[in-house]
C-alpha atoms as a PDB file:
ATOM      1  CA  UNK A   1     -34.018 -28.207 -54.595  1.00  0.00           C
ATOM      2  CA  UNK A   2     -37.763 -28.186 -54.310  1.00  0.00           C
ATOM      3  CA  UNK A   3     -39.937 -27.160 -51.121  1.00  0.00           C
ATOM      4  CA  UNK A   4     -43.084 -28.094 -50.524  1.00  0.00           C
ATOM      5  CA  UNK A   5     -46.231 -25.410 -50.707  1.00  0.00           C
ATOM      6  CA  UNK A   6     -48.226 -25.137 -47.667  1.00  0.00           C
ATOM      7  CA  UNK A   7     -50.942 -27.741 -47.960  1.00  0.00           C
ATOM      8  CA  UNK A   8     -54.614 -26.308 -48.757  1.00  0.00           C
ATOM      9  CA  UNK A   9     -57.949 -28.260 -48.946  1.00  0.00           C
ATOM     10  CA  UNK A  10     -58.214 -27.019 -53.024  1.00  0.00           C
ATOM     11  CA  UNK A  11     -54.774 -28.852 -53.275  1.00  0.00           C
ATOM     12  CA  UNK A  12     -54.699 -30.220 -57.080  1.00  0.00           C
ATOM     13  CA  UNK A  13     -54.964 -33.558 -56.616  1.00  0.00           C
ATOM     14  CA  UNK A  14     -52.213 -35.945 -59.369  1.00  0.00           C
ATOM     15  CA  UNK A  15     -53.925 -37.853 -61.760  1.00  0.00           C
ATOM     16  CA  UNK A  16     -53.383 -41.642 -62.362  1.00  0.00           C
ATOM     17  CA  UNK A  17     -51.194 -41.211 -65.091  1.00  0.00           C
ATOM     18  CA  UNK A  18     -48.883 -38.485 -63.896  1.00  0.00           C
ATOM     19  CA  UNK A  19     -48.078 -40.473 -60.850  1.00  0.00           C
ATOM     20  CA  UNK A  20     -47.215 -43.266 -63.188  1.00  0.00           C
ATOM     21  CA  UNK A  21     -45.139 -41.106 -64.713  1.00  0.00           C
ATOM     22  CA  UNK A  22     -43.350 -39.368 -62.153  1.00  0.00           C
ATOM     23  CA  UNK A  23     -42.829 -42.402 -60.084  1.00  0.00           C
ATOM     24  CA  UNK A  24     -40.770 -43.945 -63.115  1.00  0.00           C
ATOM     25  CA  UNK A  25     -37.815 -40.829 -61.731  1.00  0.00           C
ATOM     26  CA  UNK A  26     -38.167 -42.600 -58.042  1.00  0.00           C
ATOM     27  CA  UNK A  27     -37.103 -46.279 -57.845  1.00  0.00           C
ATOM     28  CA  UNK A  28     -38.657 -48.084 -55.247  1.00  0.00           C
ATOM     29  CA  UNK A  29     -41.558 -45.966 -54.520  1.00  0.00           C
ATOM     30  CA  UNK A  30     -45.305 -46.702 -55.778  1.00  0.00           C
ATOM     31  CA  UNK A  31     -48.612 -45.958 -55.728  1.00  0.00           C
ATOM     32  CA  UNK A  32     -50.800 -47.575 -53.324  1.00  0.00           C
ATOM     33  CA  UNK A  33     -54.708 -47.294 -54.945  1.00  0.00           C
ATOM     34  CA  UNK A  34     -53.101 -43.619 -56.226  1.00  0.00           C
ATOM     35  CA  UNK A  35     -54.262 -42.588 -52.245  1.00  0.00           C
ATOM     36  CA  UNK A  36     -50.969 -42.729 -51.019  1.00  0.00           C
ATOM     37  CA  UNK A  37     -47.537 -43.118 -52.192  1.00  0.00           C
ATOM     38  CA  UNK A  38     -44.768 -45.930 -50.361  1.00  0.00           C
ATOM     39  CA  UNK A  39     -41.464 -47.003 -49.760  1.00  0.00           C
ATOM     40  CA  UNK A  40     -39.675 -49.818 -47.687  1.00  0.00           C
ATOM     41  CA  UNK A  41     -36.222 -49.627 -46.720  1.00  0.00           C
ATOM     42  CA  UNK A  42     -34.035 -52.582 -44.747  1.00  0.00           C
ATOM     43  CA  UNK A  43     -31.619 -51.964 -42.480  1.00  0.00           C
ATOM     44  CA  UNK A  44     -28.642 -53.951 -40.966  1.00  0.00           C
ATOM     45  CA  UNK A  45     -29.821 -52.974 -37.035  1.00  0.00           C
ATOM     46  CA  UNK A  46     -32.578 -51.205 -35.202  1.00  0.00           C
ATOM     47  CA  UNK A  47     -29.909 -47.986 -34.459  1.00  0.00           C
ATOM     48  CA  UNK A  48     -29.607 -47.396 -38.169  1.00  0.00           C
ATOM     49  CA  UNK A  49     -33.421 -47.781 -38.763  1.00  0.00           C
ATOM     50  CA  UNK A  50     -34.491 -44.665 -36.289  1.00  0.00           C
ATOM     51  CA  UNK A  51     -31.173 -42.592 -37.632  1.00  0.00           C
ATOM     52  CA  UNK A  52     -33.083 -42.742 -41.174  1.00  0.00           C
ATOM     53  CA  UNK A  53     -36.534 -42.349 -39.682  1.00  0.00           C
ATOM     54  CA  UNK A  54     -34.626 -39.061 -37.269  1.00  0.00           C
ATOM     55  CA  UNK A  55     -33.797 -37.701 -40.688  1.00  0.00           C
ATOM     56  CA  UNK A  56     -36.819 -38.188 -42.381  1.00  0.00           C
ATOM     57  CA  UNK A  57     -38.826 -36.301 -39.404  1.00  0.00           C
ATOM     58  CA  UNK A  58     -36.255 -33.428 -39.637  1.00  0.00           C
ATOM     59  CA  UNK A  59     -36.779 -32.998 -43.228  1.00  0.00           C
ATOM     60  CA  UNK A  60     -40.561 -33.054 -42.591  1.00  0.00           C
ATOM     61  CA  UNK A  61     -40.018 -30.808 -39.999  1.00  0.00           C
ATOM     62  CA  UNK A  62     -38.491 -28.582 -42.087  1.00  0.00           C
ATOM     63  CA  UNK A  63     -40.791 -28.850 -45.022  1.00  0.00           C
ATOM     64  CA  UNK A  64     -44.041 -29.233 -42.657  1.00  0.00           C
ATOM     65  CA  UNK A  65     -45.354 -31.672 -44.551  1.00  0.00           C
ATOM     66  CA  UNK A  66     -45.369 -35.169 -42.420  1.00  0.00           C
ATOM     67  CA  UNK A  67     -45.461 -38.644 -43.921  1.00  0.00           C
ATOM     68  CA  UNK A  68     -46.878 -41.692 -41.869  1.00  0.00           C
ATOM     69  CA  UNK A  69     -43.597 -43.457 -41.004  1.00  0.00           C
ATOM     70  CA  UNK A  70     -44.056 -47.335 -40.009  1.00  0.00           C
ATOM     71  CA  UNK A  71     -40.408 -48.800 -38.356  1.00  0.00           C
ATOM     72  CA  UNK A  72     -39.278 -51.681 -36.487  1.00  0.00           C
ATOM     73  CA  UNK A  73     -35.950 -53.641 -35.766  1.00  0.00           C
ATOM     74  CA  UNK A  74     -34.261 -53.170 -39.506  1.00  0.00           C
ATOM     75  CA  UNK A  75     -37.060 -51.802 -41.214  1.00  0.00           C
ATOM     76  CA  UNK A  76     -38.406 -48.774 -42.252  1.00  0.00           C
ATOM     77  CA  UNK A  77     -41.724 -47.708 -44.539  1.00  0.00           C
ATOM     78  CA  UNK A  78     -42.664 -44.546 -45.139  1.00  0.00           C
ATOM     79  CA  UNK A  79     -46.400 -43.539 -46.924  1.00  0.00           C
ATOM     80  CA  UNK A  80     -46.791 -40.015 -47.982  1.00  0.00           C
ATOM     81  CA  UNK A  81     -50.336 -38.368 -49.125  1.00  0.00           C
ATOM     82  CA  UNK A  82     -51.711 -34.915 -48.344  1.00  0.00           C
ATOM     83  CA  UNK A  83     -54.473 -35.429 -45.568  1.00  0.00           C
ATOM     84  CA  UNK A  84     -55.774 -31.995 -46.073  1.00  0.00           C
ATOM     85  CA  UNK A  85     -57.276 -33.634 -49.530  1.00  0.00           C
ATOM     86  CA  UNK A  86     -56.990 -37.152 -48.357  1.00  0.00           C
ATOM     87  CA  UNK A  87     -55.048 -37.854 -51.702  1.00  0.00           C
ATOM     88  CA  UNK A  88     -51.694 -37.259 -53.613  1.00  0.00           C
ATOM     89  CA  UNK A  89     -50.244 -33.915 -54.678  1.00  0.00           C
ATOM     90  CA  UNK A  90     -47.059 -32.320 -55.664  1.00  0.00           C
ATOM     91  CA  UNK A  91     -46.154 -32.360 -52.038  1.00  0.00           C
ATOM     92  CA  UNK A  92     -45.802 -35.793 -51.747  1.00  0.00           C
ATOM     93  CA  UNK A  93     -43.903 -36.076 -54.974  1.00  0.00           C
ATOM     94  CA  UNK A  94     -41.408 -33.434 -53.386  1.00  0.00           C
ATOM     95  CA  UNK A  95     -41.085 -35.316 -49.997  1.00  0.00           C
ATOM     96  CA  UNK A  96     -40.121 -38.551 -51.461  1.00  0.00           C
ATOM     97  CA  UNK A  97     -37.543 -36.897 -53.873  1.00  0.00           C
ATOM     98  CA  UNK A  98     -36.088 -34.957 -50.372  1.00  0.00           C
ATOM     99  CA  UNK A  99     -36.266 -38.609 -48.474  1.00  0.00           C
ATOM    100  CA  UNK A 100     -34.296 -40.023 -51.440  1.00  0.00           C
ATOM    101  CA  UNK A 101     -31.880 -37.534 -51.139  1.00  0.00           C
ATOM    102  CA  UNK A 102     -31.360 -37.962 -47.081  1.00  0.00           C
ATOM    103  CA  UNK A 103     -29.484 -41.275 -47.715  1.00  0.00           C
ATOM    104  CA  UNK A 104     -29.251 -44.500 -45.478  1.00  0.00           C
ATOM    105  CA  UNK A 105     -25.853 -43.737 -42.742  1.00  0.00           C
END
């Protein structure tokens, strides 16, 4: 399993085409203007919605790297970028391959 680097201003920031590439390896997610990367989830209930969004702060926690999570009743959307370089890096790409892993109970 991968772990995210400590985030630095000279972060390399992904080009266009490798986060077309690497998103092809995470259904659901894209690119939003290749600033940020995205994901919405549904959910039956509100209760199930904040147990994924728990676990997805826990694994940022853990990793110290912190997405902007959006919820309501049965929803959940989660946008990832590096603010340190206002962009996408291979931190983001490594937090939404962790969230995938977290699964939805």
């Amino acid at each position: 399993m991968r772990h995210c680097a400590p985030c630095e201003k000279k972060a390399r920031r992904i080009t266009s085409e490798e986060i077309k590439k690497r998103l092809l390896a995470l259904p659901g997610w894209r690119s939003v203007d290749d600033h940020h990367l995205t994901k919405a989830w549904s959910f039956l209930d509100f209760k199930s919605a904040l147990a994924f969004v728990n676990k997805i702060a826990a694994v940022a926690e853990e990793e110290n790297h912190h997405p902007d999570i959006f919820f309501t009743w049965g929803f959940v959307e989660v946008k990832l970028f590096t603010h340190s370089i206002n962009g996408i890096t291979e931190n983001d790409f490594i937090m939404a391959e962790l969230i995938e892993g977290i699964g939805r109970a």
